[in-house]
N, C-alpha and C. Protein backbone atom coordinates (compact mmCIF):
# COMPACT_ATOMS: atom_id res chain seq x y z
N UNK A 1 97.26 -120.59 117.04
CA UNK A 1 98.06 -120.47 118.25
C UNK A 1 99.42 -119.85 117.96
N UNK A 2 99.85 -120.13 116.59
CA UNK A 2 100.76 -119.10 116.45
C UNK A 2 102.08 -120.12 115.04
N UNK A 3 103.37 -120.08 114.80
CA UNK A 3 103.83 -120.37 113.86
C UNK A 3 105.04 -121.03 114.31
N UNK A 4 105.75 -122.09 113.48
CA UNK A 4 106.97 -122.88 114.13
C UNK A 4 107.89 -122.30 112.54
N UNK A 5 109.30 -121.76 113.18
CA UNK A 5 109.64 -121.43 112.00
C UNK A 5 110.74 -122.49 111.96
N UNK A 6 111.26 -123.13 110.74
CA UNK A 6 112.31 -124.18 110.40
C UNK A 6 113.64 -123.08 110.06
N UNK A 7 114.81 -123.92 109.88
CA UNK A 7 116.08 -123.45 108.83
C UNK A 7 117.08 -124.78 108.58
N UNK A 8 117.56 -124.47 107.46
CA UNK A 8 118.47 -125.60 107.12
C UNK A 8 119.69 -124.16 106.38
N UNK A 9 120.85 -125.10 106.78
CA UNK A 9 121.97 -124.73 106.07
C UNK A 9 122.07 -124.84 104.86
N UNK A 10 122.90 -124.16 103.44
CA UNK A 10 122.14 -124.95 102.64
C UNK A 10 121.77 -125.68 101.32
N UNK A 11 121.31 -125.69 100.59
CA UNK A 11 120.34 -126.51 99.75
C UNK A 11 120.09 -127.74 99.99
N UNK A 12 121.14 -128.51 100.33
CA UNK A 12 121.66 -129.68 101.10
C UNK A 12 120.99 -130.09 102.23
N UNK A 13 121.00 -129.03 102.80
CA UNK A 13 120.74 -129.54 104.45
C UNK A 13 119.29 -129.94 104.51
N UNK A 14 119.17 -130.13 106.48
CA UNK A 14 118.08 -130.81 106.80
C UNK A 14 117.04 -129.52 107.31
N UNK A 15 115.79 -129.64 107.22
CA UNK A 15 115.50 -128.32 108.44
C UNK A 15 115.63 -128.68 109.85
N UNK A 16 115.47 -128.10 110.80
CA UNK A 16 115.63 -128.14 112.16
C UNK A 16 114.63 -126.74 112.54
N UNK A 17 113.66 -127.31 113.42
CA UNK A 17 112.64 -125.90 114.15
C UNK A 17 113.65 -125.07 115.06
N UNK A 18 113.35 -123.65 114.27
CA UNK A 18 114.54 -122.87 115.54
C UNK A 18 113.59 -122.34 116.25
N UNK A 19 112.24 -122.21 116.51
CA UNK A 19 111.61 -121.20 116.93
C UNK A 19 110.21 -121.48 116.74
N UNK A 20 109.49 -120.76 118.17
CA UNK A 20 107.99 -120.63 117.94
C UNK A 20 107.82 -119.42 118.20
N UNK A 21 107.01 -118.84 117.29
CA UNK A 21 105.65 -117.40 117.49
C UNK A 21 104.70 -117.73 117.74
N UNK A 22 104.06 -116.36 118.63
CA UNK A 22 102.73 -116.47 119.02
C UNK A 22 102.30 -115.72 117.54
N UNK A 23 100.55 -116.02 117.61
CA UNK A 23 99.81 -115.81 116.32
C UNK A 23 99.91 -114.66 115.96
N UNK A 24 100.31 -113.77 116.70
CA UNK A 24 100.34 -112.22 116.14
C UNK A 24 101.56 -111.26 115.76
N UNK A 25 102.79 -112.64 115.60
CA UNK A 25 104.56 -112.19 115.20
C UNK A 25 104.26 -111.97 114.33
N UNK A 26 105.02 -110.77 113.94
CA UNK A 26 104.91 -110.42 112.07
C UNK A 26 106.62 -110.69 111.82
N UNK A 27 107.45 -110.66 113.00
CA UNK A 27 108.97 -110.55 112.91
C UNK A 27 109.68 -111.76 113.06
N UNK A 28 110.96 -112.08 113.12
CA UNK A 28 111.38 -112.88 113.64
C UNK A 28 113.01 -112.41 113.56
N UNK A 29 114.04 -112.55 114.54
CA UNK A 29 115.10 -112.15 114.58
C UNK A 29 116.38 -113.63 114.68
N UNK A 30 116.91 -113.75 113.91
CA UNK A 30 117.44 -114.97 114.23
C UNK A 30 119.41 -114.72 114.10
N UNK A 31 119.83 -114.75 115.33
CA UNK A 31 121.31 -114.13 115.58
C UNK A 31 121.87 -115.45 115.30
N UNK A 32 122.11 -116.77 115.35
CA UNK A 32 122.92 -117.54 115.36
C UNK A 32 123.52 -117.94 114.06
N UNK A 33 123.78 -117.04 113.48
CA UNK A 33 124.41 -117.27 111.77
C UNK A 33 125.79 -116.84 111.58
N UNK A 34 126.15 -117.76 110.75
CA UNK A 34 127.75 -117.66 110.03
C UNK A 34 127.68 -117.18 108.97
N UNK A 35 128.63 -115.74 108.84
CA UNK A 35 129.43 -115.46 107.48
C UNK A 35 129.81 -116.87 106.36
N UNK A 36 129.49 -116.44 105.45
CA UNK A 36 129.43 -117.64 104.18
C UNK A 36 128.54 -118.45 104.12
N UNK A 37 127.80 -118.57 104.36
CA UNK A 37 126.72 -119.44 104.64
C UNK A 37 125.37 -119.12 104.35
N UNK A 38 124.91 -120.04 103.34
CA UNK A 38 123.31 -119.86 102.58
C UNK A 38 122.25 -120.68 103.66
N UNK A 39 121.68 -119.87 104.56
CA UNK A 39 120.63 -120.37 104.81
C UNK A 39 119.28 -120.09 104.21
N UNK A 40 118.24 -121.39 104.90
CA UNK A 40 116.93 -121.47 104.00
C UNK A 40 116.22 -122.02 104.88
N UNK A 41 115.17 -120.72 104.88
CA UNK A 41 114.31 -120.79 105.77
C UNK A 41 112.48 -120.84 105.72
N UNK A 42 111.40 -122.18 106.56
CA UNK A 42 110.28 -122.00 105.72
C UNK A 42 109.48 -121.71 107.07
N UNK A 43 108.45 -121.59 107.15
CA UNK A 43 107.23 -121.43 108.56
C UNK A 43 106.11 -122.05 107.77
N UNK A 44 105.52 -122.48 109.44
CA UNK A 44 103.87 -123.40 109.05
C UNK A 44 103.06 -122.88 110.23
N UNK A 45 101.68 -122.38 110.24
CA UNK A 45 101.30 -122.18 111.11
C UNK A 45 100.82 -123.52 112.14
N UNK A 46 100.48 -123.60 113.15
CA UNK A 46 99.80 -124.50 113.86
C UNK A 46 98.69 -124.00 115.24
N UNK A 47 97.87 -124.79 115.30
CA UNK A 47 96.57 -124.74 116.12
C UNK A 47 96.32 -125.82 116.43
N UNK A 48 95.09 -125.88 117.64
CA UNK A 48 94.64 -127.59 118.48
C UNK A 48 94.11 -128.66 117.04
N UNK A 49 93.80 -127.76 115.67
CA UNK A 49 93.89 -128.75 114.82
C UNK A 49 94.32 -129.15 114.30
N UNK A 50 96.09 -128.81 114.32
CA UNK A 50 96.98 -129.29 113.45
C UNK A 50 98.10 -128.15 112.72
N UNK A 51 98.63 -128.62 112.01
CA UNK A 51 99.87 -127.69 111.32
C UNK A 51 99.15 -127.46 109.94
N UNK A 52 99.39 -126.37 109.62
CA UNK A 52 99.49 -125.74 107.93
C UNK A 52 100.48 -126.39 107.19
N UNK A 53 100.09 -126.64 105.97
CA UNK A 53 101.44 -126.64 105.05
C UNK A 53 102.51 -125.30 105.17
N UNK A 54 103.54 -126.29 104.83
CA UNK A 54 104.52 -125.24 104.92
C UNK A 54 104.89 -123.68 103.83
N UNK A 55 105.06 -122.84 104.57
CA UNK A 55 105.21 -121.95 103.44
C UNK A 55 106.32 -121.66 102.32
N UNK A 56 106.43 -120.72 101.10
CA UNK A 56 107.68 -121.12 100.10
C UNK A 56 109.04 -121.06 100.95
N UNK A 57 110.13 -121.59 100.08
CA UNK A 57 110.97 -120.94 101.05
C UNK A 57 111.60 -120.06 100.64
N UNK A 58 112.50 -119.90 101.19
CA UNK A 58 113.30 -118.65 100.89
C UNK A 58 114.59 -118.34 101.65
N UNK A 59 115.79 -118.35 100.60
CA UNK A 59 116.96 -117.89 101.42
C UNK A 59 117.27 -116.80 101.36
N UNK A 60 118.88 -116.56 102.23
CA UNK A 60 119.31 -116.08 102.94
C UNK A 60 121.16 -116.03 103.09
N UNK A 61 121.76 -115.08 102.06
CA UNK A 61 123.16 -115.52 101.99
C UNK A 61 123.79 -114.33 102.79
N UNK A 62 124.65 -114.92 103.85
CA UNK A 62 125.40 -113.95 104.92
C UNK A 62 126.74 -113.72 104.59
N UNK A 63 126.53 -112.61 104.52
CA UNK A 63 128.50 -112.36 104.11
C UNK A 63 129.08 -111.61 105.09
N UNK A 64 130.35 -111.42 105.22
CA UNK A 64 131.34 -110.75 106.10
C UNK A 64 130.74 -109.49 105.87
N UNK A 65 131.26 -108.77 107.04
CA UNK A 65 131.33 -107.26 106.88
C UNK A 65 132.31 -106.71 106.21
């Protein structure tokens, strides 16, 4: 049915779901981020049978322009 993607601030932090895709997103665009700040982000797919394990993660360090 499609994918729930998480993010945590980070290494520290908690995740929090920012977002659902339908099954056929290859993208995802995510604007609400701060300069200095390491985010880390994972996705799991889900269907009427349940959720996938989660996938690796992987960050994300934002710097000033």
């Amino acid at each position: 049915m499609g994918f729930e993607i998480e993010r945590k601030e980070g290494s520290g932090g908690t995740y929090r779901q920012i977002a659902k895709v339908g099954e056929n997103a290859t993208t995802y665009t995510d604007t609400a981020l701060k300069a200095g700040v390491t985010y880390y982000y994972r996705i799991r797919a889900y269907n009427s049978a349940g959720h996938s394990s989660y996938s690796d993660e992987i960050c994300v360090e934002i710097t000033a322009d």
